[in-house]
N, C-alpha and C. Protein backbone atom coordinates (compact mmCIF):
# COMPACT_ATOMS: atom_id res chain seq x y z
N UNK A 1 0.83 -1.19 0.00
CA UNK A 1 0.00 0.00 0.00
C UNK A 1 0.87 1.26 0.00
N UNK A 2 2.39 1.21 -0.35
CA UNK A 2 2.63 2.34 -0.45
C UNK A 2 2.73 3.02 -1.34
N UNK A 3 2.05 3.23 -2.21
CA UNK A 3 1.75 4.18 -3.33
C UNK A 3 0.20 4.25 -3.10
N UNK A 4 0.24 5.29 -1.97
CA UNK A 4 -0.92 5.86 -2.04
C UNK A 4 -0.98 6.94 -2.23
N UNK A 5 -2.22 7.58 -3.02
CA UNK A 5 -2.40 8.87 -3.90
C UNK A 5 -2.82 9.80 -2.85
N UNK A 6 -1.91 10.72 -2.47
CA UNK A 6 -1.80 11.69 -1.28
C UNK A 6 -2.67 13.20 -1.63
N UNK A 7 -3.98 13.43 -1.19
CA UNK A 7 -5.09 14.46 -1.53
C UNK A 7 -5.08 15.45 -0.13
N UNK A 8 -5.91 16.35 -0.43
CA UNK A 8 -5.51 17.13 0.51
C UNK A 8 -7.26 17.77 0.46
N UNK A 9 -8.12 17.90 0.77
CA UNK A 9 -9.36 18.70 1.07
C UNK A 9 -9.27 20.26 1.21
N UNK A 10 -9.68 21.51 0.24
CA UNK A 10 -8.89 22.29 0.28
C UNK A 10 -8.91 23.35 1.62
N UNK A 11 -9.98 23.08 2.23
CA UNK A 11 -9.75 23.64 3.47
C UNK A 11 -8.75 23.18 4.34
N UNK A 12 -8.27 22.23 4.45
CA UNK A 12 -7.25 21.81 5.19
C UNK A 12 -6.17 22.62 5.20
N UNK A 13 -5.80 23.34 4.01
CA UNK A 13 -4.50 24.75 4.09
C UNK A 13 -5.05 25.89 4.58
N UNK A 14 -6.41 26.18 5.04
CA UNK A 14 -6.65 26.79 5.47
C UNK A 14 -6.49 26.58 7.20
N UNK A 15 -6.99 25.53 7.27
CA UNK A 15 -6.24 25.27 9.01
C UNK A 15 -4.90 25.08 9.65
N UNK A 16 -4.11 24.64 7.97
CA UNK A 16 -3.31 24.81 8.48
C UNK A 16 -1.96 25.98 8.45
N UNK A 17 -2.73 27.17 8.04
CA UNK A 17 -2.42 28.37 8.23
C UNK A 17 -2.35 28.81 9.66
N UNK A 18 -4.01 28.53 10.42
CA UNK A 18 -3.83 28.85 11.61
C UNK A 18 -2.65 28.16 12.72
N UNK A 19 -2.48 26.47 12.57
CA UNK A 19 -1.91 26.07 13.28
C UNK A 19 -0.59 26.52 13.08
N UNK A 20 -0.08 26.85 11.99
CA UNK A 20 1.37 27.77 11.50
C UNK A 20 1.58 29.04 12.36
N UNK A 21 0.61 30.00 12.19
CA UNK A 21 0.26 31.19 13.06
C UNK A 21 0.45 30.33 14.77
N UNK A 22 0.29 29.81 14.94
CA UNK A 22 0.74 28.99 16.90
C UNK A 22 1.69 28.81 16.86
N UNK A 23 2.58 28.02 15.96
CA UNK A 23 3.81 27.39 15.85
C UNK A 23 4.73 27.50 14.93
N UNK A 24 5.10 28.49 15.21
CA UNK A 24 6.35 29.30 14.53
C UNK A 24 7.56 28.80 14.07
N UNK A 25 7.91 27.40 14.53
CA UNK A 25 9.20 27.02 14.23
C UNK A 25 9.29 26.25 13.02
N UNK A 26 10.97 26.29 12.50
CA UNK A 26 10.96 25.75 11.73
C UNK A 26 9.81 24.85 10.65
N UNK A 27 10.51 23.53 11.56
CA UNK A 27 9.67 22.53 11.29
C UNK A 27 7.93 22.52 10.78
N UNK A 28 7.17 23.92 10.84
CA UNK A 28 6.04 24.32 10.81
C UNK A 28 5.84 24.90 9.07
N UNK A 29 7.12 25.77 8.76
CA UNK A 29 7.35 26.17 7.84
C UNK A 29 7.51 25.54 6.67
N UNK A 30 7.25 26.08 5.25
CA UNK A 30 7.49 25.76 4.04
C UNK A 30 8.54 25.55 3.49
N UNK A 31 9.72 25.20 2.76
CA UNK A 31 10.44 25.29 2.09
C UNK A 31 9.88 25.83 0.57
N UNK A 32 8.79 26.31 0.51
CA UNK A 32 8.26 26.70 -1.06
C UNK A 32 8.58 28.32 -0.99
N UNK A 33 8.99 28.96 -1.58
CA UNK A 33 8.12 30.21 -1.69
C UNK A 33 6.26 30.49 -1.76
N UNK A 34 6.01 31.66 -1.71
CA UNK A 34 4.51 31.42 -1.82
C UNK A 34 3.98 31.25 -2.94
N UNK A 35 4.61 31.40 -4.06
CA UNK A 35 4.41 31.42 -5.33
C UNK A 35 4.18 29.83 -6.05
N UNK A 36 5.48 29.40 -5.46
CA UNK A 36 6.03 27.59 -5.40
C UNK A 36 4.72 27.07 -4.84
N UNK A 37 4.48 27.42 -3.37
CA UNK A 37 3.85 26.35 -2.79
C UNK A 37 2.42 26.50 -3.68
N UNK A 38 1.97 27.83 -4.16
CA UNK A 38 0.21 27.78 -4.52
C UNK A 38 0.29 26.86 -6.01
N UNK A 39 1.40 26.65 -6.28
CA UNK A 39 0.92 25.48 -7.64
C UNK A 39 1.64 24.48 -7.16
N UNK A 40 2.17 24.06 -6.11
CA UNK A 40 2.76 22.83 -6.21
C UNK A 40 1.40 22.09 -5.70
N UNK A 41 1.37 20.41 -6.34
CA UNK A 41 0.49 19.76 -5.72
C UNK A 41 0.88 19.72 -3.97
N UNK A 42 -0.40 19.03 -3.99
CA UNK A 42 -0.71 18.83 -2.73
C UNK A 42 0.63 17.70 -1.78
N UNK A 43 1.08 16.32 -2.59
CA UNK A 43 1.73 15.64 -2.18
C UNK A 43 3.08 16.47 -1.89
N UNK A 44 3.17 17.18 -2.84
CA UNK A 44 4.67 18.33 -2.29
C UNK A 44 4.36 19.13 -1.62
N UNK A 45 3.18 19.78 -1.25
CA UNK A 45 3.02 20.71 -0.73
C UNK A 45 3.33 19.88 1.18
N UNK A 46 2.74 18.84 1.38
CA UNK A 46 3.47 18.09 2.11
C UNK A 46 4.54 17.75 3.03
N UNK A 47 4.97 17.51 1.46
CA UNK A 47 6.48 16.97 1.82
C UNK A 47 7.56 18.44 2.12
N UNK A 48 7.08 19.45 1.78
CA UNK A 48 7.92 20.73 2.16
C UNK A 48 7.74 20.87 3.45
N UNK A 49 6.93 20.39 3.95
CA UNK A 49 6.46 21.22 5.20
C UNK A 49 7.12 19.88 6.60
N UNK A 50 8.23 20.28 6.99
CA UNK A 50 8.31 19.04 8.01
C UNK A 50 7.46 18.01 8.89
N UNK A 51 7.22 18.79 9.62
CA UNK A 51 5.87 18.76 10.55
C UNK A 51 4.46 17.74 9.56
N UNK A 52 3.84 18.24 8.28
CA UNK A 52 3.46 17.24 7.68
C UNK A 52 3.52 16.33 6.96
N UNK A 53 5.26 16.43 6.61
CA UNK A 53 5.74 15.39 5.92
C UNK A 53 5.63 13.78 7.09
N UNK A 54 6.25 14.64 8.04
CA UNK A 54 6.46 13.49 9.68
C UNK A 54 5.16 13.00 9.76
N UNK A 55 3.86 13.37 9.89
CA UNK A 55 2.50 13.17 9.85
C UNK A 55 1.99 12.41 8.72
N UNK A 56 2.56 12.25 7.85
CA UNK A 56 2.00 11.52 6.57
C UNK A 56 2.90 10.54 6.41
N UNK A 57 4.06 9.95 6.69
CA UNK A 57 4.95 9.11 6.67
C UNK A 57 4.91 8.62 8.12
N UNK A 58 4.19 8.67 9.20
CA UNK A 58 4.03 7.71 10.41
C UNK A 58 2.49 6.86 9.73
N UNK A 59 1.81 7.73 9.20
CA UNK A 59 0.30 7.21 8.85
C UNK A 59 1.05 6.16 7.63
N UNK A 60 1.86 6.15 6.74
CA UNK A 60 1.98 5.13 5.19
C UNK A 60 2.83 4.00 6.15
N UNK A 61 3.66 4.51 7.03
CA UNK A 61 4.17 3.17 7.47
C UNK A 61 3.74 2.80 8.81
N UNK A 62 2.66 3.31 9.04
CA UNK A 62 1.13 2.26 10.13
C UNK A 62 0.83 0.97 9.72
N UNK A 63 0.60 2.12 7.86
CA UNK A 63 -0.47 1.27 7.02
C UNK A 63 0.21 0.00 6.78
N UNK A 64 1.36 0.34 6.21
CA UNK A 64 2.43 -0.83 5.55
C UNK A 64 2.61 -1.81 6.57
N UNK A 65 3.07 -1.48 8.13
CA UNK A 65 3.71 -2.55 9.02
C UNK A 65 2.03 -3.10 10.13
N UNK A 66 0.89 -2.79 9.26
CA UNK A 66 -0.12 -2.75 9.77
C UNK A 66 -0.07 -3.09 11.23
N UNK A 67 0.07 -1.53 11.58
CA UNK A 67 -0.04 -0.89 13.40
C UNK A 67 -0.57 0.23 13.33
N UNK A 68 -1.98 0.29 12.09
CA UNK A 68 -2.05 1.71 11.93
C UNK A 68 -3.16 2.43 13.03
N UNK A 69 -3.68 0.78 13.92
CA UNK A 69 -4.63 1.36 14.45
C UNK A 69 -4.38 1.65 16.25
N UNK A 70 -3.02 1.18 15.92
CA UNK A 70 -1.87 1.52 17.78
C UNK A 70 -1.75 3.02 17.48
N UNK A 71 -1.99 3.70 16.06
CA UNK A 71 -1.51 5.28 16.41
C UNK A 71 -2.22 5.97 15.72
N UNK A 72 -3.63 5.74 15.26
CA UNK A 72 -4.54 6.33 14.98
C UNK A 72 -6.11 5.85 15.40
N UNK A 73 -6.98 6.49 15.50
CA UNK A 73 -8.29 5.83 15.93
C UNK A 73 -8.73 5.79 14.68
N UNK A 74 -9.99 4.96 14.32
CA UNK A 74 -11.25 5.04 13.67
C UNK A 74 -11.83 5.94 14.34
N UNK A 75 -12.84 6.65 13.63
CA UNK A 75 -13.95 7.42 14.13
C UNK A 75 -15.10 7.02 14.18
N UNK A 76 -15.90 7.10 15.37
CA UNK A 76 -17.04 5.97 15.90
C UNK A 76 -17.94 5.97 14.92
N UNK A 77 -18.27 7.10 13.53
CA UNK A 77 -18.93 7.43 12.91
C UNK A 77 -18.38 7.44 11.51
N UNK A 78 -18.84 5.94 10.56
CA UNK A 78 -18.31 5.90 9.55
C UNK A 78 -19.08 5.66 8.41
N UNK A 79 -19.75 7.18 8.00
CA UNK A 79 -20.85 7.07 7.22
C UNK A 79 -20.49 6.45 5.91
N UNK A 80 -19.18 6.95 5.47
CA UNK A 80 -18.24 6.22 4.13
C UNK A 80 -17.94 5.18 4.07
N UNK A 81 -18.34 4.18 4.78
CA UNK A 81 -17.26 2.99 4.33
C UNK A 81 -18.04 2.37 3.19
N UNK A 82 -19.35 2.54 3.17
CA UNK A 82 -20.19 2.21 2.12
C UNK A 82 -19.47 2.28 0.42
N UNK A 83 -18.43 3.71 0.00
CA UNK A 83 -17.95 4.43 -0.78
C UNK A 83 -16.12 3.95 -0.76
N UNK A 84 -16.00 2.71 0.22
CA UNK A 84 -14.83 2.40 0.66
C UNK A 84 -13.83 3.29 0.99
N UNK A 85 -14.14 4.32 1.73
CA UNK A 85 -13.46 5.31 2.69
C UNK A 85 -13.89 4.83 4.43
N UNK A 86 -12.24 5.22 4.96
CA UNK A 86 -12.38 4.66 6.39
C UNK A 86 -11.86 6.22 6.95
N UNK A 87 -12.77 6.82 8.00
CA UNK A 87 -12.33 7.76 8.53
C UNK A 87 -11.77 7.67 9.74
N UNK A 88 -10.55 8.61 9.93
CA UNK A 88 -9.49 8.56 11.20
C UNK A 88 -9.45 9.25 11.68
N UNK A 89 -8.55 9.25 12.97
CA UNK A 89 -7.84 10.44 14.20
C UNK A 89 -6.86 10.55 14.54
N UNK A 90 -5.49 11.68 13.89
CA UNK A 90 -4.76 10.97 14.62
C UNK A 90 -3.66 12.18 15.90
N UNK A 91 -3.21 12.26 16.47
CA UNK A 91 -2.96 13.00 17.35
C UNK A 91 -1.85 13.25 17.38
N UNK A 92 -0.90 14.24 17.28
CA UNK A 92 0.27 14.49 16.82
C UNK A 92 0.72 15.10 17.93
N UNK A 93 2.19 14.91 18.97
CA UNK A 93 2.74 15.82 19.35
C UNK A 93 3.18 17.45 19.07
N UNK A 94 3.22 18.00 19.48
CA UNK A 94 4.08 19.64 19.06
C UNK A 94 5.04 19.93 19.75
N UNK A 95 5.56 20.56 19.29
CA UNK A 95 7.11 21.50 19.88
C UNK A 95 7.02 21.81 21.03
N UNK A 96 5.82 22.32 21.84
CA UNK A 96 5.54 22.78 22.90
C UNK A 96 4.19 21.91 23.74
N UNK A 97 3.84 20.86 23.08
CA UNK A 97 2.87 19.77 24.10
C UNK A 97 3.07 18.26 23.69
N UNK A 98 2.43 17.41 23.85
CA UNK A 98 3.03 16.12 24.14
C UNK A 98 1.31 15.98 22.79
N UNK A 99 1.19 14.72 22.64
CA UNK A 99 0.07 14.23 21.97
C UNK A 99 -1.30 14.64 22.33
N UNK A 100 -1.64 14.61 23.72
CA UNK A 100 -2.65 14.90 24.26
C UNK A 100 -2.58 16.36 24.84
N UNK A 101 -1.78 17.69 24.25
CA UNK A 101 -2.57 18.68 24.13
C UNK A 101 -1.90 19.06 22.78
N UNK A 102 -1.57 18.28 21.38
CA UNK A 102 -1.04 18.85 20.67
C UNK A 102 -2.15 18.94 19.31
N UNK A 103 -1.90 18.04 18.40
CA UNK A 103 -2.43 18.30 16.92
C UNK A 103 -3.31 17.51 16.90
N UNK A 104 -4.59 17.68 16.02
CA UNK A 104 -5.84 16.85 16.06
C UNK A 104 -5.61 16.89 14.37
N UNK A 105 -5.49 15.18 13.76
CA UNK A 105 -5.46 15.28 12.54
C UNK A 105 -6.78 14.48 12.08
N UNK A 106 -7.71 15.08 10.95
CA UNK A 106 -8.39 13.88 10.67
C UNK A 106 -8.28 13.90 9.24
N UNK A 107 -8.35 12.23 8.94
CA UNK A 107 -8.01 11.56 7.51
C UNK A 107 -8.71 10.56 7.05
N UNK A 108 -9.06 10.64 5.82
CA UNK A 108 -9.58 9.40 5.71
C UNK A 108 -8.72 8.22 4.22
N UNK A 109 -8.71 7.01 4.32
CA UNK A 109 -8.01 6.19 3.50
C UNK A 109 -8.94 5.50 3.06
N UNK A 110 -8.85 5.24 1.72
CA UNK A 110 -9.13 3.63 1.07
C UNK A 110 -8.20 2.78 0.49
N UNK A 111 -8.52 1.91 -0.42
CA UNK A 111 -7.04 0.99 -0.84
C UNK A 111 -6.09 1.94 -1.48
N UNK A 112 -6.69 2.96 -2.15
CA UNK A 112 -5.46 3.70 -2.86
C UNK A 112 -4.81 5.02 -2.53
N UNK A 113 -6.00 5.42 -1.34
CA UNK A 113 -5.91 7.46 -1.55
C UNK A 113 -5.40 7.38 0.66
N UNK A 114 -5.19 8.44 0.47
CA UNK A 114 -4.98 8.83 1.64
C UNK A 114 -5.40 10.41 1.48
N UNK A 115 -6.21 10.81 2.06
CA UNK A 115 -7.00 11.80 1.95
C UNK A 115 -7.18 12.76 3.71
N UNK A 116 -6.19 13.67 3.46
CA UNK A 116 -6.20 14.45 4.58
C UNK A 116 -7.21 15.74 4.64
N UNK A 117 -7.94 15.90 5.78
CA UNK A 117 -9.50 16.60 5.96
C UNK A 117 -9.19 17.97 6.87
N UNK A 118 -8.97 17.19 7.65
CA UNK A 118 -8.83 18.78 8.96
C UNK A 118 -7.70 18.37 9.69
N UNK A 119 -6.74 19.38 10.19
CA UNK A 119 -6.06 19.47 10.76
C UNK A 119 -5.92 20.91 11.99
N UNK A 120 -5.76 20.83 13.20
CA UNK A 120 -5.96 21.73 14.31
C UNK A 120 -5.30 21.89 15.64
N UNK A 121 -5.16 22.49 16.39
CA UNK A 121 -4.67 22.40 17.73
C UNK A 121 -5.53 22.06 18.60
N UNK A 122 -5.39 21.47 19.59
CA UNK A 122 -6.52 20.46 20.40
C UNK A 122 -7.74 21.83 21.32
N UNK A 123 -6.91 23.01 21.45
CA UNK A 123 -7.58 23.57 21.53
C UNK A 123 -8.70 24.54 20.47
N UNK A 124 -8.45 24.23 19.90
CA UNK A 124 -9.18 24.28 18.66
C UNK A 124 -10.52 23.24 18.17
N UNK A 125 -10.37 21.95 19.02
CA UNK A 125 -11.27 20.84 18.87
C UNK A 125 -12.09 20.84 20.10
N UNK A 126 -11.91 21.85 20.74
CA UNK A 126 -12.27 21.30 22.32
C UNK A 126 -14.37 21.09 22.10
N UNK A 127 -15.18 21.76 20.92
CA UNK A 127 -16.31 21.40 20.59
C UNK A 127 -16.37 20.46 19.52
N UNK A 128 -16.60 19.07 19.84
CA UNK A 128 -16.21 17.82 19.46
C UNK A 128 -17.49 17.62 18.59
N UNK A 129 -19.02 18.19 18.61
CA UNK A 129 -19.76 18.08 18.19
C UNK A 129 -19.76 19.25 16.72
N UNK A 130 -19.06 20.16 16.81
CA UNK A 130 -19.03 21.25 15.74
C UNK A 130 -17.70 20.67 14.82
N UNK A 131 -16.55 20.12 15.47
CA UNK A 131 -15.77 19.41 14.81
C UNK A 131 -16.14 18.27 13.57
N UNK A 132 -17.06 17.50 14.69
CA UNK A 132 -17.41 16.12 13.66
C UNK A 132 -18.62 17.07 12.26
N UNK A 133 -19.54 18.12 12.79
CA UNK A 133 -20.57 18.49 11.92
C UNK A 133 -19.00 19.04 10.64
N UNK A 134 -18.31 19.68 10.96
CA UNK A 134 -17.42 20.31 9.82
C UNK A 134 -16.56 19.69 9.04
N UNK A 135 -16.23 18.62 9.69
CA UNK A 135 -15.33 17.06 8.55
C UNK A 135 -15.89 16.70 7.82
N UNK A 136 -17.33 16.33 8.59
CA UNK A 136 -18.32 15.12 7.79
C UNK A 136 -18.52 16.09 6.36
N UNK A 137 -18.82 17.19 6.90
CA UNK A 137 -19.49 18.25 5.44
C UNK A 137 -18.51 18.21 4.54
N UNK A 138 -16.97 18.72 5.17
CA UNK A 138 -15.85 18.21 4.10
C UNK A 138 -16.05 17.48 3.43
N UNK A 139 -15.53 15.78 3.65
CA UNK A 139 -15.49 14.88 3.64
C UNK A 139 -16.24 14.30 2.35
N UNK A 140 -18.18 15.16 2.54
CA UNK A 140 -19.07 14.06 1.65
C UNK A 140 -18.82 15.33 0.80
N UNK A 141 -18.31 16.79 1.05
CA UNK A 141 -18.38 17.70 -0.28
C UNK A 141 -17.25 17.27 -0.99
N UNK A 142 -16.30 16.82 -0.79
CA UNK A 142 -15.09 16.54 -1.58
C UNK A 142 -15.45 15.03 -2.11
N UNK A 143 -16.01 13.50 -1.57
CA UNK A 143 -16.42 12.67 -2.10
C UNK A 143 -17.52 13.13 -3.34
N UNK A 144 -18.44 13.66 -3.10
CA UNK A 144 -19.41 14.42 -4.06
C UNK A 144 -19.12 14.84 -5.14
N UNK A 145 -17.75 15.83 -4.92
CA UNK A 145 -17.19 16.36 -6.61
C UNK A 145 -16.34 15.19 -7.09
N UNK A 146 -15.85 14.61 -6.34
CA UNK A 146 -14.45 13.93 -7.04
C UNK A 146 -15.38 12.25 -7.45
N UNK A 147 -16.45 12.23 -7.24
CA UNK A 147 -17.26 10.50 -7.85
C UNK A 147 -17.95 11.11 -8.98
């Protein structure tokens, strides 16, 4: 499974603008210019960025050494699997907190795609019910255009 087709939901650069704006370092930052990063795809757009390169390469080799579910959850609510999408959680340390007050990632996979949705600071998730209403909407608006 490692050639999976790495998507990005386009709000997701929008959150993760804000979480950039918290966390200033390096590792948070682009290697693109701004010019670079607004046409590079999404899989580079990625891989420039430390912080989500590290986040997307713990999730492909979960998948591969299948332990993907020791470091990510399912989400109790999996209206997709019907569409063979499995939605996730996964919780990322930061520079300045440990897992459990750091990054709230959610993603969803099928056999081929790895499809990243929202990404946030835990304080940022702390309304768990406005969270799940704003993925799910993602989620079926981006399944919607792209079937």
């Amino acid at each position: 499974m490692s050639n999976l087709k790495i998507s990005v939901i386009p709000q997701f650069w929008k959150d993760w603008k804000q979480v950039h704006k918290k966390h200033k370092s390096r590792e948070y930052a682009t290697i693109y210019t701004d010019i670079e990063f607004s046409s590079a795809s999404d899989e580079a757009r990625i891989d420039s960025i430390s912080v989500l390169n590290a986040i997307k390469n713990s999730i492909v080799n979960g998948i591969n050494e299948g332990c993907l579910d020791g470091q990510s959850f399912p989400y109790d609510k999996q209206p997709f699997l019907s569409r063979g999408w499995q939605i996730r959680k996964k919780r990322w340390g930061t520079d300045t907190a440990g897992k459990s007050s750091g990054l709230r990632i959610i993603f969803c996979l099928n056999d081929s795609d790895l499809l990243f949705v929202y990404i946030a600071t835990k304080a940022n998730c702390a309304n768990e019910k406005l969270l799940e209403k704003e993925f799910m909407g993602r989620i079926n608006d981006y399944l919607s255009i792209s079937t």
